[in-house]
N, C-alpha and C. Protein backbone atom coordinates (compact mmCIF):
# COMPACT_ATOMS: atom_id res chain seq x y z
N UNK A 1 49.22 217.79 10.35
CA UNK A 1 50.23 218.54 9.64
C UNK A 1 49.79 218.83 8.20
N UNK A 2 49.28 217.70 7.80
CA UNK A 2 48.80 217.86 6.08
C UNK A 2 47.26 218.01 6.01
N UNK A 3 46.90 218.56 7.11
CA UNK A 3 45.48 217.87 6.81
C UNK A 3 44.74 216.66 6.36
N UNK A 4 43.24 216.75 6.42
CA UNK A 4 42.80 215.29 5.68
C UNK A 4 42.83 215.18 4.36
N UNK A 5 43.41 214.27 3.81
CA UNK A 5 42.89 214.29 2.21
C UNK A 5 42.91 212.80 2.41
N UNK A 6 42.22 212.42 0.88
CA UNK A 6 41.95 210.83 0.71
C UNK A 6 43.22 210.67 -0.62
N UNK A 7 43.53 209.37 -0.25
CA UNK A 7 44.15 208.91 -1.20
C UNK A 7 44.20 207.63 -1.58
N UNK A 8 44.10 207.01 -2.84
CA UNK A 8 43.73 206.08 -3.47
C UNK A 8 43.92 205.40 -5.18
N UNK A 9 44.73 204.03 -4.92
CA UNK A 9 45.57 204.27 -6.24
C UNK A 9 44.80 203.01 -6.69
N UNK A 10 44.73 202.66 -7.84
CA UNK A 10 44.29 201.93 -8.49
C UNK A 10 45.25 200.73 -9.59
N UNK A 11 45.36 199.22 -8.84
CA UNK A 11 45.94 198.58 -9.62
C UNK A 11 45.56 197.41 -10.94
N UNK A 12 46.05 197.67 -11.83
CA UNK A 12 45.24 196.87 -12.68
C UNK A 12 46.08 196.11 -13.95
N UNK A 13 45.80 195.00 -14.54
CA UNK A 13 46.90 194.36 -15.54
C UNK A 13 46.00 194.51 -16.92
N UNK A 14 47.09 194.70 -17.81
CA UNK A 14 46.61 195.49 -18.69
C UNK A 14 48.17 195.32 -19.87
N UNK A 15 48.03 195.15 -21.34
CA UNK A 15 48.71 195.83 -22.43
C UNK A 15 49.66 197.12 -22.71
N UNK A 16 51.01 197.44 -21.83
CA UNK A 16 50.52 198.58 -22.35
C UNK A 16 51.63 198.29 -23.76
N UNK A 17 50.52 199.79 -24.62
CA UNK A 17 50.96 200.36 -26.10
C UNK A 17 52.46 200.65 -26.37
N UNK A 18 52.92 200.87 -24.78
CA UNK A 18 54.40 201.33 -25.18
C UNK A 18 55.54 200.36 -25.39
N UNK A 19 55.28 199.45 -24.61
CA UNK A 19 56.53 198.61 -24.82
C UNK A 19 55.57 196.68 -24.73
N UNK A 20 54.70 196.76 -25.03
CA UNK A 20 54.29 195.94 -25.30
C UNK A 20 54.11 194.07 -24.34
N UNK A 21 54.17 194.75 -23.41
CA UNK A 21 54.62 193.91 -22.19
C UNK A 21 52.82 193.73 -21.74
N UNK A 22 52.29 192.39 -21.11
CA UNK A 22 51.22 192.20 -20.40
C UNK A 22 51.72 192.53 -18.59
N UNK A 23 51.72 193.68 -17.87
CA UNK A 23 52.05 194.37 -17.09
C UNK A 23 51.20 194.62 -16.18
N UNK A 24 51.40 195.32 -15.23
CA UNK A 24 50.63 196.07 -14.21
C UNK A 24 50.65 197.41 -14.59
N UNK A 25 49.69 197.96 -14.45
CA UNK A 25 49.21 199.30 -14.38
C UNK A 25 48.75 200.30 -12.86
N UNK A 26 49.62 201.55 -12.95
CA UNK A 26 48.92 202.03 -11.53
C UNK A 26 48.82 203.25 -11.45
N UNK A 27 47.22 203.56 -11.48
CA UNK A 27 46.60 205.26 -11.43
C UNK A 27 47.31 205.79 -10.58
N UNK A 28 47.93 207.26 -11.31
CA UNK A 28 47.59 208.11 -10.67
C UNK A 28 47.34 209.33 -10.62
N UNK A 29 46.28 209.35 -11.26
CA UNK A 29 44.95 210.35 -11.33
C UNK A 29 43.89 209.17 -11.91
N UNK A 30 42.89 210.01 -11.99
CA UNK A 30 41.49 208.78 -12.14
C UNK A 30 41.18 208.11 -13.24
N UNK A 31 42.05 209.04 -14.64
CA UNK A 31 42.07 208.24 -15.44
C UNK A 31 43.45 208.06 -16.05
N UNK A 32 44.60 208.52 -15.25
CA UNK A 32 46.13 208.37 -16.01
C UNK A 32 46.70 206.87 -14.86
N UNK A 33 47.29 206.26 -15.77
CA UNK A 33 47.68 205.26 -15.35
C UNK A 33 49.16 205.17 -15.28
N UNK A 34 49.87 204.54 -14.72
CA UNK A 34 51.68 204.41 -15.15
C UNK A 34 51.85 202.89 -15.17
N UNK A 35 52.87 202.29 -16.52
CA UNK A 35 53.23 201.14 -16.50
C UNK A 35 54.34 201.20 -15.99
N UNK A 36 54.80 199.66 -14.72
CA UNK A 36 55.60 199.54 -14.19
C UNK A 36 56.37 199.10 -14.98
N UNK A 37 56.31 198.45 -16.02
CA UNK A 37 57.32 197.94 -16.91
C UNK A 37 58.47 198.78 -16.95
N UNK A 38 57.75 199.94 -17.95
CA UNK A 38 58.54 201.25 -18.44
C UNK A 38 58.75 202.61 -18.33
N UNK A 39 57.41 202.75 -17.67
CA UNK A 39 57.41 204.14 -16.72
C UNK A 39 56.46 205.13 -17.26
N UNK A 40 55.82 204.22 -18.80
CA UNK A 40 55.15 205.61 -19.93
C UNK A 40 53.73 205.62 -19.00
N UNK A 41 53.33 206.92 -18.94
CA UNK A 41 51.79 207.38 -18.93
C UNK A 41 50.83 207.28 -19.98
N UNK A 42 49.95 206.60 -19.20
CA UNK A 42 49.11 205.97 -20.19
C UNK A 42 47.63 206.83 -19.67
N UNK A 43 46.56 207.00 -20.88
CA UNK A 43 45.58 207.89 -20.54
C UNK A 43 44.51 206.80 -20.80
N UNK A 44 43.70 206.32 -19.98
CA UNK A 44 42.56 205.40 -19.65
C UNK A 44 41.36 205.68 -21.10
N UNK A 45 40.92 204.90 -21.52
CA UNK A 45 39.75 205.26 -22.18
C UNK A 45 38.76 204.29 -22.68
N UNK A 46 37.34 204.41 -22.48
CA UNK A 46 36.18 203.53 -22.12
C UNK A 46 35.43 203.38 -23.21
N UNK A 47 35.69 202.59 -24.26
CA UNK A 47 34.55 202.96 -25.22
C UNK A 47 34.35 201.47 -26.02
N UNK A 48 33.44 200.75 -24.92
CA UNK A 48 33.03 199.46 -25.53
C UNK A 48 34.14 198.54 -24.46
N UNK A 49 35.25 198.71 -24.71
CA UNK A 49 36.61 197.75 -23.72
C UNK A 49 37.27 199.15 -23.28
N UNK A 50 38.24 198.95 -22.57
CA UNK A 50 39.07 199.50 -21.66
C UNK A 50 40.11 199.56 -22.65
N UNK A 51 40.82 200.93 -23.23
CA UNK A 51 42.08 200.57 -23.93
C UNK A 51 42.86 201.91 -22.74
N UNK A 52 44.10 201.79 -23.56
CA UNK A 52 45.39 202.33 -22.96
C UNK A 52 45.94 202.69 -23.91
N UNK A 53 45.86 204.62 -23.60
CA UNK A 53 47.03 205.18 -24.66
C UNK A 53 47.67 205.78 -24.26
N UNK A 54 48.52 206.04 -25.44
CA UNK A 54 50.07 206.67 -24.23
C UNK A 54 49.34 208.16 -24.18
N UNK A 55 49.62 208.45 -23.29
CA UNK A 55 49.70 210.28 -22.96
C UNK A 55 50.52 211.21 -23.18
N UNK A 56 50.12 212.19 -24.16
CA UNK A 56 50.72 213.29 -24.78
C UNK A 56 50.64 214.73 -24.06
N UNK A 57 51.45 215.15 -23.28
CA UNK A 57 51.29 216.22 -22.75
C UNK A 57 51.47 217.63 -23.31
N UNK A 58 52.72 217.67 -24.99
CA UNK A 58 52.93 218.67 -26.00
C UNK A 58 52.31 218.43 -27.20
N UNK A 59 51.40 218.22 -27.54
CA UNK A 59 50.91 217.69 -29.11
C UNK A 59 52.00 217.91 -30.07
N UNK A 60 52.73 219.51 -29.88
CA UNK A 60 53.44 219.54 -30.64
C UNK A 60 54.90 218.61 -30.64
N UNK A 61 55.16 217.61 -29.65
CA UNK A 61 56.38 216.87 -29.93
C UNK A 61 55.82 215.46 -30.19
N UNK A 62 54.84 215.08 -30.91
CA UNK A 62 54.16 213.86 -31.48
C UNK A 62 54.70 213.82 -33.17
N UNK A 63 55.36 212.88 -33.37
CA UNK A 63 56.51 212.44 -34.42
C UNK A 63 55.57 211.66 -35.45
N UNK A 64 54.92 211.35 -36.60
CA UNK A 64 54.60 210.65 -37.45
C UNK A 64 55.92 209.44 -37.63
N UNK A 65 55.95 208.66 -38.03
CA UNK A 65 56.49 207.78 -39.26
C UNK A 65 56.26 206.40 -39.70
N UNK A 66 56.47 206.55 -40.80
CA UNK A 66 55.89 205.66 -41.70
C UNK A 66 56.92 204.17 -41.59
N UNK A 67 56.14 203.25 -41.79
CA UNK A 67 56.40 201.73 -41.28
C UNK A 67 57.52 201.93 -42.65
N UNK A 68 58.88 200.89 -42.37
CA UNK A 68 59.84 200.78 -43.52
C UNK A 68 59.75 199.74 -44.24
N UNK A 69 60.00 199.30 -45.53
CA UNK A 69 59.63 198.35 -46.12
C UNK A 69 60.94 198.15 -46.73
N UNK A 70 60.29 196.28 -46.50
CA UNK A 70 61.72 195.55 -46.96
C UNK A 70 62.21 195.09 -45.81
């Protein structure tokens, strides 16, 4: 009915950035990940260790702000 395709998800424990929880992580695409914690997409990246960032799909709705003091 669907033809053949392969499919294959990838589970892994991991930090994530968003809500700060030591969690499970689970691809899906080869390098986007989803935390079960919270649901954020996280974008895989290899450079020296394995980190986890959140994934921005509008650049333009990425918010600055500055830490409050006091």
């Amino acid at each position: 009915m669907f033809g053949d395709f392969n499919l294959r998800a990838e589970v892994v424990n991991g930090v994530c950035p968003t809500c700060n929880f030591n969690t499970v992580l689970v691809s899906i695409s080869r390098d986007c990940f989803r935390c079960i914690t919270c649901g954020s997409d996280l974008k895989q990246h290899v450079n020296g260790k394995i980190s986890y960032i959140p994934q921005v799909n509008n650049p333009e709705q990425i918010r600055f702000e500055a830490p409050k003091n006091g």
